[in-house]
Protein backbone atom coordinates (compact mmCIF):
# COMPACT_ATOMS: atom_id res chain seq x y z
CA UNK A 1 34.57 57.06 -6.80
CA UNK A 2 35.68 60.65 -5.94
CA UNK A 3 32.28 61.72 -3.66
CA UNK A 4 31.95 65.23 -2.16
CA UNK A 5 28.95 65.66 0.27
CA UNK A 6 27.52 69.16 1.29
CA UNK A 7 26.79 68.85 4.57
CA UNK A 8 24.99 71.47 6.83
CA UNK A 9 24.46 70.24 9.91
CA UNK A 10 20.92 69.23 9.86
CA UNK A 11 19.78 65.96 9.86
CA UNK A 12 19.33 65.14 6.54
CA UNK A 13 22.59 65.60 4.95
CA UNK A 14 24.10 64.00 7.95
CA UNK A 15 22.15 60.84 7.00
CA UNK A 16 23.64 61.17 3.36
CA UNK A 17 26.68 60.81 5.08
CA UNK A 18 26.11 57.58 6.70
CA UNK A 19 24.25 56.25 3.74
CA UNK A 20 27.60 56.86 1.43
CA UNK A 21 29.36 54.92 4.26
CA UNK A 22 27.36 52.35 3.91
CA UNK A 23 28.30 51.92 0.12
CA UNK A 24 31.85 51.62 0.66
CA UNK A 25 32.19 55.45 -0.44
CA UNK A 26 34.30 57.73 2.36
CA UNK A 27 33.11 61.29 1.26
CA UNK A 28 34.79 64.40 1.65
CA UNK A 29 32.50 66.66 3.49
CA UNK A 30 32.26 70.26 2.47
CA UNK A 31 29.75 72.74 5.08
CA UNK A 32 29.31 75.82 2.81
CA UNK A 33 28.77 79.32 4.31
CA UNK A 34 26.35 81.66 2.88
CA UNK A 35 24.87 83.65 5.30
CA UNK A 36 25.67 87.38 5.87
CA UNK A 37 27.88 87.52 8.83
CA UNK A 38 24.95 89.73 10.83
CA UNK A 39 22.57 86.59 9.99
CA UNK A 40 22.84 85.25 13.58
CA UNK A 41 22.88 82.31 11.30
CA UNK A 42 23.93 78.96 13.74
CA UNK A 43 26.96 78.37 11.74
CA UNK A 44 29.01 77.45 14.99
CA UNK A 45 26.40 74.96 15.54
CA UNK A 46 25.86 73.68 12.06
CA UNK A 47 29.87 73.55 11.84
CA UNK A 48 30.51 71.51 15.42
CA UNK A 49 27.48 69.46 14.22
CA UNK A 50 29.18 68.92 10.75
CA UNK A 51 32.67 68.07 12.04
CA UNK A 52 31.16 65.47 14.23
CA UNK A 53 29.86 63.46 11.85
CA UNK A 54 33.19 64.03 9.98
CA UNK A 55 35.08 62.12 12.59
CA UNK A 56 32.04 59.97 13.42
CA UNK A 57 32.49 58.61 9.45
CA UNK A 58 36.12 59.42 9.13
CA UNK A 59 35.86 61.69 6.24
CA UNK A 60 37.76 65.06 5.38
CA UNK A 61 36.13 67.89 6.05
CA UNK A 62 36.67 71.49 4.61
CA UNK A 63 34.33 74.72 5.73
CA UNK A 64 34.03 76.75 2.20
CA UNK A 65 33.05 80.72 2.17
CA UNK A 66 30.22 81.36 -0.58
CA UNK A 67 29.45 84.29 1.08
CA UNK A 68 30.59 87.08 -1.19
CA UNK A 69 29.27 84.76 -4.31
CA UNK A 70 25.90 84.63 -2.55
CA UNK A 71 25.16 88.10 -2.03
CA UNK A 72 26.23 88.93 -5.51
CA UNK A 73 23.74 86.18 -6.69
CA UNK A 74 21.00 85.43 -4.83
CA UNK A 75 20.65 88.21 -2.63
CA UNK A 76 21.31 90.67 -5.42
CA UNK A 77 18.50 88.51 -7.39
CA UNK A 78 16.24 88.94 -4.07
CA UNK A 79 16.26 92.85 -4.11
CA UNK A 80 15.78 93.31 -7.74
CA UNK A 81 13.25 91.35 -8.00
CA UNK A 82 11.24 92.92 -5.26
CA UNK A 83 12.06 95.99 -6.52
CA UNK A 84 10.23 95.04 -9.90
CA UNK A 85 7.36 94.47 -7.79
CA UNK A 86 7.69 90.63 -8.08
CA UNK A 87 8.12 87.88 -5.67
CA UNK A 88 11.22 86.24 -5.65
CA UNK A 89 12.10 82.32 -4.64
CA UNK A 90 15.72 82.41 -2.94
CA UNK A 91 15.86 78.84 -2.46
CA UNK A 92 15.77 78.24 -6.31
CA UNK A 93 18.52 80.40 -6.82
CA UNK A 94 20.20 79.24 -4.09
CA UNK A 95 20.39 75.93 -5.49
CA UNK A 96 20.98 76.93 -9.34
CA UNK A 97 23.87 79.04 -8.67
CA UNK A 98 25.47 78.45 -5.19
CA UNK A 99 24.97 74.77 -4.29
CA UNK A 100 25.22 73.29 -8.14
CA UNK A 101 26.71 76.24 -9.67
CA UNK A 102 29.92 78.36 -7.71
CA UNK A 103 30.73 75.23 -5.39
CA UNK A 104 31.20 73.22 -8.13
CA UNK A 105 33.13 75.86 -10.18
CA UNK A 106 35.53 76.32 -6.90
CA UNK A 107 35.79 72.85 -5.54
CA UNK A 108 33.28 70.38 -7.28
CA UNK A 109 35.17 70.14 -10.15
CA UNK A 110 37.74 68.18 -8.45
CA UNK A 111 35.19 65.43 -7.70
CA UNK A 112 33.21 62.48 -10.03
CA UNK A 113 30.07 63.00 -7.92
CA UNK A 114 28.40 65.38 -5.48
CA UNK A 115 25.98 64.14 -2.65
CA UNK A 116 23.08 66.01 -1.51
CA UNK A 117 20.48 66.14 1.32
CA UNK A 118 17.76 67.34 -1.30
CA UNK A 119 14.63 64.87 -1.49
CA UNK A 120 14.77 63.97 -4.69
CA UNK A 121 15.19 61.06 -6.81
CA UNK A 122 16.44 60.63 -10.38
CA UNK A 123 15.27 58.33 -13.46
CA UNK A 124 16.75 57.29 -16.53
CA UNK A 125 15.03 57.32 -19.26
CA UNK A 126 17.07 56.55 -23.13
CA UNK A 127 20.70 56.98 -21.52
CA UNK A 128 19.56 60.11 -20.31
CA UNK A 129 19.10 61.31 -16.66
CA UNK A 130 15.99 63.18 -15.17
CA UNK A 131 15.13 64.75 -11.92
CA UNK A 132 12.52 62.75 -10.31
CA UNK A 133 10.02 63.14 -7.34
CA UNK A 134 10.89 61.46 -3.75
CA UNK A 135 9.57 59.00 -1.97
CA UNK A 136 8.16 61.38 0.62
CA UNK A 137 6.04 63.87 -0.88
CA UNK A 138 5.62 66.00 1.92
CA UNK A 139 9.41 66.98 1.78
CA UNK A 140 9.62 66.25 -2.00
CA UNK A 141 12.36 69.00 -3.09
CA UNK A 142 11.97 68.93 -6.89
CA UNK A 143 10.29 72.07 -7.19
CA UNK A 144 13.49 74.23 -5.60
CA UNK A 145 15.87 72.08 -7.81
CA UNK A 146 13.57 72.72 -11.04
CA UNK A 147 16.39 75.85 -12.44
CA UNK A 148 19.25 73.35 -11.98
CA UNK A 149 21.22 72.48 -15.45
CA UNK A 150 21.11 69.20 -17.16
CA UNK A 151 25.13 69.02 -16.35
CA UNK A 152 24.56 69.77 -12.86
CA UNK A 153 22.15 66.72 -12.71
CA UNK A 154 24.24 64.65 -14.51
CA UNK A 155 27.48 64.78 -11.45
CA UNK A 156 24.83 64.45 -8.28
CA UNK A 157 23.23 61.89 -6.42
CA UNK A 158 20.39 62.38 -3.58
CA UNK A 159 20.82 59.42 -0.72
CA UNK A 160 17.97 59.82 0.88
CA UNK A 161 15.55 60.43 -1.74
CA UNK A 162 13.76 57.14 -1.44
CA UNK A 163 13.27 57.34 2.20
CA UNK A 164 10.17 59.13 4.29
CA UNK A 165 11.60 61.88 6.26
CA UNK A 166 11.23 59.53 9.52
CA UNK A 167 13.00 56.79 8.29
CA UNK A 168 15.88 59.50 8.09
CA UNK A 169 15.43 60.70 11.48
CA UNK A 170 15.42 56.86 12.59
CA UNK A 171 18.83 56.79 11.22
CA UNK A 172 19.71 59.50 12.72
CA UNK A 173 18.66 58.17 16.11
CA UNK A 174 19.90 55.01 15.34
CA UNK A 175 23.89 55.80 14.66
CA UNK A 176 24.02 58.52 17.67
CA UNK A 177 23.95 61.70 14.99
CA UNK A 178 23.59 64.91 17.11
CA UNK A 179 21.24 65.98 14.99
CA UNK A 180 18.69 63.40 14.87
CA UNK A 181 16.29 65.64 16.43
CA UNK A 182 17.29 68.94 15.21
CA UNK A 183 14.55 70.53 13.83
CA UNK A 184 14.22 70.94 9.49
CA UNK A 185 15.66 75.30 9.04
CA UNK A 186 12.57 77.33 8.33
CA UNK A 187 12.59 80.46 6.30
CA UNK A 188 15.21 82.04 3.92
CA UNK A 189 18.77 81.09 5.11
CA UNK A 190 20.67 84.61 4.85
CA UNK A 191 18.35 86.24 7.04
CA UNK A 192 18.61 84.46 9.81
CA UNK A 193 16.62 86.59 12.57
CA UNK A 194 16.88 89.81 10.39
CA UNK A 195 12.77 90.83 9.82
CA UNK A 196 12.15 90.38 6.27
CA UNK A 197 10.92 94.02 6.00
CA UNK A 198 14.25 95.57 7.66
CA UNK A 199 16.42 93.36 5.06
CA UNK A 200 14.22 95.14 2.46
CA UNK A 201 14.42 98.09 4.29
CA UNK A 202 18.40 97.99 3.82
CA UNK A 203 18.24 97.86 0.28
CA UNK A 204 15.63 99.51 -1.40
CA UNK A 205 14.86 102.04 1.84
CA UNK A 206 11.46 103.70 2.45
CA UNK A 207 9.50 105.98 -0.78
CA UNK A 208 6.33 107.44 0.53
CA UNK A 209 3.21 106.73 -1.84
CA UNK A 210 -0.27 106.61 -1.94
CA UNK A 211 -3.11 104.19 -0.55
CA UNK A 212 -5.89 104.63 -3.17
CA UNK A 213 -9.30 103.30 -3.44
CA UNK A 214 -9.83 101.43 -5.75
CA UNK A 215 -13.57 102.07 -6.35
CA UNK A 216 -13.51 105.89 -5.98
CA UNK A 217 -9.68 107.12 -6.54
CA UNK A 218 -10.24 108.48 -3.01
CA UNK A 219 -6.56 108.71 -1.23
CA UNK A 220 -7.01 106.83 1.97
CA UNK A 221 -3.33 107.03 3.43
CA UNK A 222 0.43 106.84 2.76
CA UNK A 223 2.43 103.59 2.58
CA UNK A 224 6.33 103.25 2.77
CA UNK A 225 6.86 101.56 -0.23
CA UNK A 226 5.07 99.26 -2.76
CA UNK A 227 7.99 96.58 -1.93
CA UNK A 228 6.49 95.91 1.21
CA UNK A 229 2.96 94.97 0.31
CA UNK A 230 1.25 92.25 -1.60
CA UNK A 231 -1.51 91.50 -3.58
CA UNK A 232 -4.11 90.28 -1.24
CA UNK A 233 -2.24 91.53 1.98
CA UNK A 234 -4.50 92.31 4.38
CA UNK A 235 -2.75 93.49 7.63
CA UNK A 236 -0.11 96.06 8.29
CA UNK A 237 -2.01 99.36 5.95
CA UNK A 238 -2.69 101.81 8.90
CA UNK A 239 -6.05 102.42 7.83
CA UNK A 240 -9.35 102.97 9.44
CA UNK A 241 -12.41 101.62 8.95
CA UNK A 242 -11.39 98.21 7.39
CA UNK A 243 -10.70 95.27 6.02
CA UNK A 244 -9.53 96.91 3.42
CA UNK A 245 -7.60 94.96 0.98
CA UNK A 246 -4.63 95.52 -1.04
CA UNK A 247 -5.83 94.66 -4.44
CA UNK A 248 -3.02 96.20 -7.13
CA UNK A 249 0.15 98.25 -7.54
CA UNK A 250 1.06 100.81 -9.57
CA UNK A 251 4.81 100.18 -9.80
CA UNK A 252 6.05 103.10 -11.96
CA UNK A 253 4.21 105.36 -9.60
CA UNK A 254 4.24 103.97 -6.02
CA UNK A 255 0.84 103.66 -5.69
CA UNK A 256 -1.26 100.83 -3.54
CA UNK A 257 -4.64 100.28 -4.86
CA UNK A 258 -6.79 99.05 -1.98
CA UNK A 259 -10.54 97.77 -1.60
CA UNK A 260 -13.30 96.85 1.20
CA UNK A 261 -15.29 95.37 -1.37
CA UNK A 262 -12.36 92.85 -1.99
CA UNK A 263 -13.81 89.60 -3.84
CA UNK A 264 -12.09 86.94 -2.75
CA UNK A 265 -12.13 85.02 -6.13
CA UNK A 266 -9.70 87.69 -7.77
CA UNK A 267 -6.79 85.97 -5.53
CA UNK A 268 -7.12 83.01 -7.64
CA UNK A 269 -5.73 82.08 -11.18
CA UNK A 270 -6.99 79.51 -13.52
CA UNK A 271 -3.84 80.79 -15.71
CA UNK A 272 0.02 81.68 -16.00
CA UNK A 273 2.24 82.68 -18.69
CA UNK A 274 5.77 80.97 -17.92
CA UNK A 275 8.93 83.35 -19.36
CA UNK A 276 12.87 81.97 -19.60
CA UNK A 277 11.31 78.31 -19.54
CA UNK A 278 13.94 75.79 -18.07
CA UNK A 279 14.49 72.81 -19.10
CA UNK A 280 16.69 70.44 -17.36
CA UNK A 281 17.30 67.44 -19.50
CA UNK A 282 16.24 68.39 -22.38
CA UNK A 283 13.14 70.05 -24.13
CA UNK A 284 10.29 67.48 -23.73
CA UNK A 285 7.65 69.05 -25.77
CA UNK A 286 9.70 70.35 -28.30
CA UNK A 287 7.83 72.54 -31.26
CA UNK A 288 4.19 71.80 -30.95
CA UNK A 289 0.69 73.08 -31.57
CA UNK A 290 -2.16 72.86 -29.15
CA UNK A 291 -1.64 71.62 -25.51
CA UNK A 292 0.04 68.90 -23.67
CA UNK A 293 -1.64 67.56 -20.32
CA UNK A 294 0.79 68.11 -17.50
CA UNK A 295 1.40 68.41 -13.71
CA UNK A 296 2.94 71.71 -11.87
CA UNK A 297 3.52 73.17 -8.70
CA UNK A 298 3.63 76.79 -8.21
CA UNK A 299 4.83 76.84 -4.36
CA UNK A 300 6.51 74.34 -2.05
CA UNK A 301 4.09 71.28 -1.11
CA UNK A 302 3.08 68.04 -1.76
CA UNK A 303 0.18 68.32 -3.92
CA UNK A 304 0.24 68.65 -7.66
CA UNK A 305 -2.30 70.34 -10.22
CA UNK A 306 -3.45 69.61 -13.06
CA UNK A 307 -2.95 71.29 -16.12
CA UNK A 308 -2.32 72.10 -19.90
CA UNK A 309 0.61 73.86 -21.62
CA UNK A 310 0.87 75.32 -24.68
CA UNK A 311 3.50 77.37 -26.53
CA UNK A 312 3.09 80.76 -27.68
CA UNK A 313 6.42 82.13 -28.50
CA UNK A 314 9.12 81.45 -26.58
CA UNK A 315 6.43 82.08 -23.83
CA UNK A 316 4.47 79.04 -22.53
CA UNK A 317 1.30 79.38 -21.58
CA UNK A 318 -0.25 76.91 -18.42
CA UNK A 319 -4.35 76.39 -18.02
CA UNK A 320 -6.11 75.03 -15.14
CA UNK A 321 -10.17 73.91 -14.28
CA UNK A 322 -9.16 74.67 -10.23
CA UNK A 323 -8.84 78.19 -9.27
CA UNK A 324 -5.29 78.24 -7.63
CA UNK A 325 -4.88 81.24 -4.86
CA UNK A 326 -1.40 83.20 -5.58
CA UNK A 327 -0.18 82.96 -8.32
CA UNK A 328 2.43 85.62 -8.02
CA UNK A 329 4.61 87.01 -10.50
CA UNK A 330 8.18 86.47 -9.93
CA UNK A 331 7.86 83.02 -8.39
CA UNK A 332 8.29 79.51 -10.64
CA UNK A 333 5.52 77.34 -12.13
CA UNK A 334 7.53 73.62 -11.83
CA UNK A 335 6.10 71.74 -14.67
CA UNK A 336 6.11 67.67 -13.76
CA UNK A 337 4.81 64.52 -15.99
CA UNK A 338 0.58 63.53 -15.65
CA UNK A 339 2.32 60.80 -13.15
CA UNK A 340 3.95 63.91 -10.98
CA UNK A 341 7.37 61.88 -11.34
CA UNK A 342 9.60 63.42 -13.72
CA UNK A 343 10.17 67.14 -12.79
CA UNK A 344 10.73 68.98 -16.11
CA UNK A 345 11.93 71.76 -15.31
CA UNK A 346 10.40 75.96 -14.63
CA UNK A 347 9.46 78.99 -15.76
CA UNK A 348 9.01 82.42 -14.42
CA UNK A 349 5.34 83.38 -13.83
CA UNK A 350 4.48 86.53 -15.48
C-alpha cells in the first residue's frame, strides 16, 4: 500500500509514523508549509524534527509549499468573514481545503492512502465509511474535520485515534522521538506571534465608529472598528465608568452597542439555525418532518450537548433545554449521533 503521512513535527504525527512502521507500511513523509513567511512560525524546528524521524523510520521525505494556496483559502476566508462581522474557525478550513483538499490535488493523488495525526477514528457502517469520535475525548478532533468530503474520508486513515493522548507521548518516549515532550501548537497556525488584532489590522485597517448605549442612544466613545470587538467582550472599550458590556453591532454602520446593565443570560442560546449543512458520508436524515434527537458541539472540547434538529428549508434548525454561552455566528455547529460517535458532519451558525 502506497501511504503518505503529513507530518509536522509534533508529537502526534510522529507517532503515526512509527505506528505505520509497525504495520509493515514505510510511508513517505510529506511536512507541509503554510504559514506566512513573517509567522515566526518554528518551521526550522518542525522540519529538523520531521527529517529525524524520516531517517529514524527510513522513509522519504519531501517539504511541500501550501503557502500561496493557504492565504488564498483560509486566510482569505479568515478576513472576510470577520469583515461580515462573523467569527471564523481557521482550523476547519484548514483541514477542508489545505490538508484534505490542495495536498491531495498536488501530491496525494499519487498515493492509495493518506495518514494523519488527527484524533479521530472511523466506522463502517453498510460498506460505507464514517468519521468517528476518538478514544480520547479530551483531544477528540472530529469537530475540525466535520467540513471534510465523503471522498476525502474515504483515502485517510488516523493511527492514533484509538489511543489517549499519553499513550502517544509514551511512544514517543519510548522509541527516542525528539518530540516526545514537545508541547501540543496552541492558537491559529499562520499567525504565529503576529497579535490577532494587528493581523486584522493588516487587512481590514482601522474605521472609526461609535460606542452607543444601548439603553439611552447616548454616544459614549469611539472604537476602531466593529472587527475587533465581540458580543459579550468586556475589556479593551476605553470607557469610563464601567463594566460596560458590548452587547450588539451594527455592521452596515460601524456602530458598537454597549450596556452596564448587561444580563448575563443574553450570552446564552438555547437555539441555532445551521446554513450550507455538510454532510460527509451521506445525508443521514434525509427529507423529514419534525425533529431528530442528536448530539453537537459548537466549539472545540470534549463534552457534547444534547439536542434536536429539524429542517426548514435547506436551513436546519438545532434546539437545546441547556442554555449554551456563545453561540457565535460564523463558527460550525458539528452535529454527532445520541451515542456522540459518528460525527455527521456541520453547518454554519447563523
Amino acid at each position: 500500500m502506497n501511504v503518505a503521512a503529513l507530518v509536522s513535527g509534533g508529537v502526534d504525527s510522529s507517532v503515526v509514523v512509527y505506528k505505520l512502521k509497525e504495520q509493515g507500511i514505510t510511508p513517505t513523509i510529506f511536512y507541509i508549509m503554510i504559514g506566512m513567511d513573517n509567522s515566526q512560525c518554528p518551521k526550522e524546528e518542525d522540519i529538523e524534527i520531521t527529517s529525524f524521524v524520516a531517517r529514524k523510520y527510513g522513509c522519504k521525505m519531501e517539504v511541500v509549499n501550501l503557502q500561496q494556496e493557504y492565504f488564498d483559502s483560509v486566510v482569505k476566508y479568515t478576513v472576510d468573514t470577520v469583515a461580515r462581522g462573523l467569527t471564523p474557525n481557521p482550523d476547519v478550513m484548514c483541514n477542508r481545503l489545505i490538508k484534505f483538499g490542495a495536498f491531495n490535488d498536488k501530491w496525494g493523488k499519487d498515493f492509495d492512502i493518506i495518514a494523519t495525526g488527527h484524533y479521530c477514528t472511523t466506522t463502517e457502517i453498510n460498506g460505507k465509511k464514517f468519521l468517528s469520535t476518538a478514544k480520547d475525548p479530551v483531544k477528540d478532533q472530529t469537530d475540525f474535520l466535520a467540513q471534510i468530503t465523503d471522498e476525502q474520508l474515504k483515502k485517510t486513515i488516523f493511527p492514533i485515534g484509538h489511543l489517549d493522548k499519553s499513550e502517544v507521548r509514551a511512544i514517543a518516549v519510548e522509541e527516542k522521538l525528539p518530540s516526545a515532550k514537545r508541547k501540543d501548537s496552541q492558537g491559529i497556525c499562520f499567525l504565529g506571534k503576529i497579535n490577532y488584532n494587528d493581523f486584522i489590522k493588516r487587512y481590514l485597517g482601522e474605521k472609526q465608529g461609535d460606542i452607543v448605549e444601548l439603553e439611552t442612544g447616548k454616544v459614549l466613545g469611539k472604537h476602531k472598528g466593529f472587527w475587533f470587538h465581540t458580543i459579550g467582550q468586556r475589556k479593551g472599550l476605553g470607557l469610563s465608568g464601567g463594566p460596560w458590556f458590548v452587547v450588539k453591532k451594527d455592521i452596515p454602520n460601524n456602530v458598537l452597542y454597549v450596556s452596564q446593565g448587561y444580563d448575563p443570560i443574553t450570552q446564552y442560546g438555547m437555539e441555532m439555525d445551521l446554513k450550507g449543512m455538510h454532510f460527509i458520508t451521506e445525508d443521514v436524515f434525509g427529507d423529514f418532518n419534525g425533529e431528530k434527537e442528536i448530539r453537537f458541539k459548537i466549539r472545540h472540547t470534549p463534552d457534547f450537548t444534547k439536542g434536536w434538529i429539524s429542517k426548514q428549508g435547506e436551513t436546519y434548525h438545532v434546539r437545546f433545554d441547556e442554555r449554551i454561552q456563545g453561540v457565535a455566528q460564523g463558527q460550525y455547529g458539528v452535529i454527532y449521533d445520541t451515542d456522540c460517535h459518528l460525527c455527521y458532519g456541520s453547518g454554519m451558525i447563523m
